[in-house]
Each structure stands twice: as C-alpha cells, then as structure tokens.
C-alpha atoms as a PDB file:
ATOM      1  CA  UNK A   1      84.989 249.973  45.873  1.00  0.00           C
ATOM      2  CA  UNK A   2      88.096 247.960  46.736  1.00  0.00           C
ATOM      3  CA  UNK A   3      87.284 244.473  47.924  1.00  0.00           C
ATOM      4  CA  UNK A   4      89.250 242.808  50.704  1.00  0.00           C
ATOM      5  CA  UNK A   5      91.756 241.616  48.287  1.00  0.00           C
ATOM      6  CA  UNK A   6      92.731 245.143  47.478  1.00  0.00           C
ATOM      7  CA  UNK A   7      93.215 246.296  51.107  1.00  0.00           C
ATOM      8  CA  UNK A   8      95.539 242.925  51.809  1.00  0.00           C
ATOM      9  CA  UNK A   9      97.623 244.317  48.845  1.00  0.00           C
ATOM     10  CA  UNK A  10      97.697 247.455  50.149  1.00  0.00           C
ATOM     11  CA  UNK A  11      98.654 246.198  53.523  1.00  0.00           C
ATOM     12  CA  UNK A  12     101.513 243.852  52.370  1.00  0.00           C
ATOM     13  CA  UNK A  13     102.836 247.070  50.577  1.00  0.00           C
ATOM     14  CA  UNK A  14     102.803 249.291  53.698  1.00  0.00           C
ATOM     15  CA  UNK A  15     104.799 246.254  55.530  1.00  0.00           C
ATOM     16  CA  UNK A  16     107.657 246.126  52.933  1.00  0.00           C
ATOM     17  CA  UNK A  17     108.042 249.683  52.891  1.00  0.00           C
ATOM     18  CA  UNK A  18     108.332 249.621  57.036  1.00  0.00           C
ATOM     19  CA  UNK A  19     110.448 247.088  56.837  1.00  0.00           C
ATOM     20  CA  UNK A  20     112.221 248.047  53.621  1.00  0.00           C
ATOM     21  CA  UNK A  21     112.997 251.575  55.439  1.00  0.00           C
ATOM     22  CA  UNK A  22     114.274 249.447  58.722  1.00  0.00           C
ATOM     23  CA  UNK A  23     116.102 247.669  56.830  1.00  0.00           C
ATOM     24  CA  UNK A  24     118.231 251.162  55.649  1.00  0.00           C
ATOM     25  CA  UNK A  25     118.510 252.600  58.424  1.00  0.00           C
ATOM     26  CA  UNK A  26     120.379 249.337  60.301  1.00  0.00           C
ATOM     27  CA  UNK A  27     122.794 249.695  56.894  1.00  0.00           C
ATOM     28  CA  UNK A  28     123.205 253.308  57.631  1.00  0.00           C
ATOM     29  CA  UNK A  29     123.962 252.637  61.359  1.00  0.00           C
ATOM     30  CA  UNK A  30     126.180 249.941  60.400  1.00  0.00           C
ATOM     31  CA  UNK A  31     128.054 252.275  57.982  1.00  0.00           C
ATOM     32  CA  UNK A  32     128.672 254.650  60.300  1.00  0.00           C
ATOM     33  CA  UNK A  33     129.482 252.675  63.014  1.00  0.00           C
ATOM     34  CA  UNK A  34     132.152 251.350  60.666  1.00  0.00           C
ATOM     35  CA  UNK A  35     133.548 254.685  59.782  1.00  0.00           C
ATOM     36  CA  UNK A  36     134.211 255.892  63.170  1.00  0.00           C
ATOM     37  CA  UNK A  37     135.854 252.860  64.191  1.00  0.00           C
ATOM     38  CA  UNK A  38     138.516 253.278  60.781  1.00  0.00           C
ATOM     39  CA  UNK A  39     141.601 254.824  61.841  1.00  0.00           C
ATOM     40  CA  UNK A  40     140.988 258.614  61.196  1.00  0.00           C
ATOM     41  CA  UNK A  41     144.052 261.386  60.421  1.00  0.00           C
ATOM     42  CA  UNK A  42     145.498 263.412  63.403  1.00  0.00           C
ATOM     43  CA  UNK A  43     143.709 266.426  63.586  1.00  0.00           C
ATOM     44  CA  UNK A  44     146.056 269.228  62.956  1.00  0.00           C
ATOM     45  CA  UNK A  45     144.439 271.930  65.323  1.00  0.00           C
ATOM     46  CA  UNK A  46     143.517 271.614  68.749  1.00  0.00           C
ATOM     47  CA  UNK A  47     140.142 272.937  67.716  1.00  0.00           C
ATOM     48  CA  UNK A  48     139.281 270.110  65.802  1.00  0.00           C
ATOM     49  CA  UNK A  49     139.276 267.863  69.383  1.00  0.00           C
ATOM     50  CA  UNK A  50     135.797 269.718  70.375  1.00  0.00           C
ATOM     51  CA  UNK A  51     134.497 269.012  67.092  1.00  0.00           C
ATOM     52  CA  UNK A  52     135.417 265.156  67.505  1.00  0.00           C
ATOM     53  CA  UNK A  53     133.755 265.307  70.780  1.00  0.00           C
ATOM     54  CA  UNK A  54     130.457 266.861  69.205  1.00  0.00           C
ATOM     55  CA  UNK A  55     130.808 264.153  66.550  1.00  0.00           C
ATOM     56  CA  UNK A  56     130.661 261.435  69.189  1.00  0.00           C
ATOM     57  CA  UNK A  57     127.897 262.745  71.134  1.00  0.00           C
ATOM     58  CA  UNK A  58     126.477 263.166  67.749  1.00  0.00           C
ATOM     59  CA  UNK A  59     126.771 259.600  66.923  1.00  0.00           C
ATOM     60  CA  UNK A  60     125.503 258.023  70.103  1.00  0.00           C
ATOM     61  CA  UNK A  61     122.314 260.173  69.919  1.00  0.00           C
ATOM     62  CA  UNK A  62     121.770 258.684  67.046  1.00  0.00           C
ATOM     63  CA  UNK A  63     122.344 254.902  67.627  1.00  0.00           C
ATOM     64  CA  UNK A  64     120.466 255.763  70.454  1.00  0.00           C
ATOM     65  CA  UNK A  65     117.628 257.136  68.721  1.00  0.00           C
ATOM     66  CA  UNK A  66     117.521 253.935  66.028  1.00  0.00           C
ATOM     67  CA  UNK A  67     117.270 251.303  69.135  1.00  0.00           C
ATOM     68  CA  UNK A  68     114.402 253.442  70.162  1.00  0.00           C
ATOM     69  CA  UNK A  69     112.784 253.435  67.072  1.00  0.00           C
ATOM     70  CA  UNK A  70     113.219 249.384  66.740  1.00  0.00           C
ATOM     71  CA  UNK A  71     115.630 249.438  64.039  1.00  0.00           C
ATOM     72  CA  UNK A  72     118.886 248.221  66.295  1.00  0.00           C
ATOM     73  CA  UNK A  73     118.309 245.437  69.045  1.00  0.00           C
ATOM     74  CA  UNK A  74     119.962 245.545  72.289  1.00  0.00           C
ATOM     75  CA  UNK A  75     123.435 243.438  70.928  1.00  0.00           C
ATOM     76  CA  UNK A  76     123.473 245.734  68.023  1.00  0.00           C
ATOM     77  CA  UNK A  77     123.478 248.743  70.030  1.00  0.00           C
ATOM     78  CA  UNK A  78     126.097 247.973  72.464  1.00  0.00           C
ATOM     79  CA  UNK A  79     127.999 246.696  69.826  1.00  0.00           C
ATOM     80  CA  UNK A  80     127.666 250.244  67.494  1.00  0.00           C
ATOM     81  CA  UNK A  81     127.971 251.863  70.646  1.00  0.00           C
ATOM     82  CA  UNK A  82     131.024 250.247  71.631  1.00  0.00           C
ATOM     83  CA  UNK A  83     132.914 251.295  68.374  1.00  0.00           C
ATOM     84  CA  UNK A  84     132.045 254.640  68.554  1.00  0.00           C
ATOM     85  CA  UNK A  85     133.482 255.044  72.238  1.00  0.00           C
ATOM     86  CA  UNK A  86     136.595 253.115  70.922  1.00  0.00           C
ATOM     87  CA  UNK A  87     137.198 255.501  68.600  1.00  0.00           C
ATOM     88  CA  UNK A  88     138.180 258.158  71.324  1.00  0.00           C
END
C-alpha cells in the first residue's frame, strides 16, 4: 500500500512532467516563430505562393492552438503572431 508520502511523490512527478512538456512546447513555438520571421529565398514558382499561404494559416492555427492550451500567454501570442504575419 503506498502511504501518503508515495502519492506526494507521485504528484510532484506528474507536475514536472506538465510543466516540463509546457515548457517545450513555448521553445517549439518560439522556434518557429523565429524561423518564419528569418528572411526566406524567393520562391521560384508562382505555385510556391499558395503553399506560403497554407504555411501561414498553418502557423497561426497553431500558436493559436498553444495559447489555448495555456502554454503561450496573451503578450506571447500577439507577439508570435505578429512575426508570422510580418513574414508576408
């Protein structure tokens, strides 16, 4: 039977993984948000400019999908957000 003490170790464990796993996805986010603000190379096809658009869409979803989840705050959003719609 695990005592009290056991659970509370158990618990602390869960915690760091949330926040361990938060903490991962904000570096992802930031990563990304980071590539598509570097300068990127002229596409060479006007079919790539779809595909650019798709990527956007693409990336806002997600941003938007990690402040739902808790992972980005309102500042960090915008801010992600804002880089990503610069990059147009």
């Amino acid at each position: 039977m695990v005592g009290r003490r056991g659970m509370g170790i158990v618990g602390v464990a869960a915690t760091a993984k949330v926040v361990s796993n938060r903490t991962q996805a904000k570096a992802d986010a930031e990563r990304e948000a980071q590539a598509a603000a570097a300068p990127a190379a002229a596409p060479a096809a006007s079919a790539a400019a779809p595909a650019a658009g798709d990527d956007m869409v693409a990336q806002l979803q997600k941003l938007a999908d990690l402040k739902a989840a808790g992972v980005l705050s309102e500042e960090e959003f915008a801010a992600a957000k804002a880089k990503v719609l610069a990059g147009s």
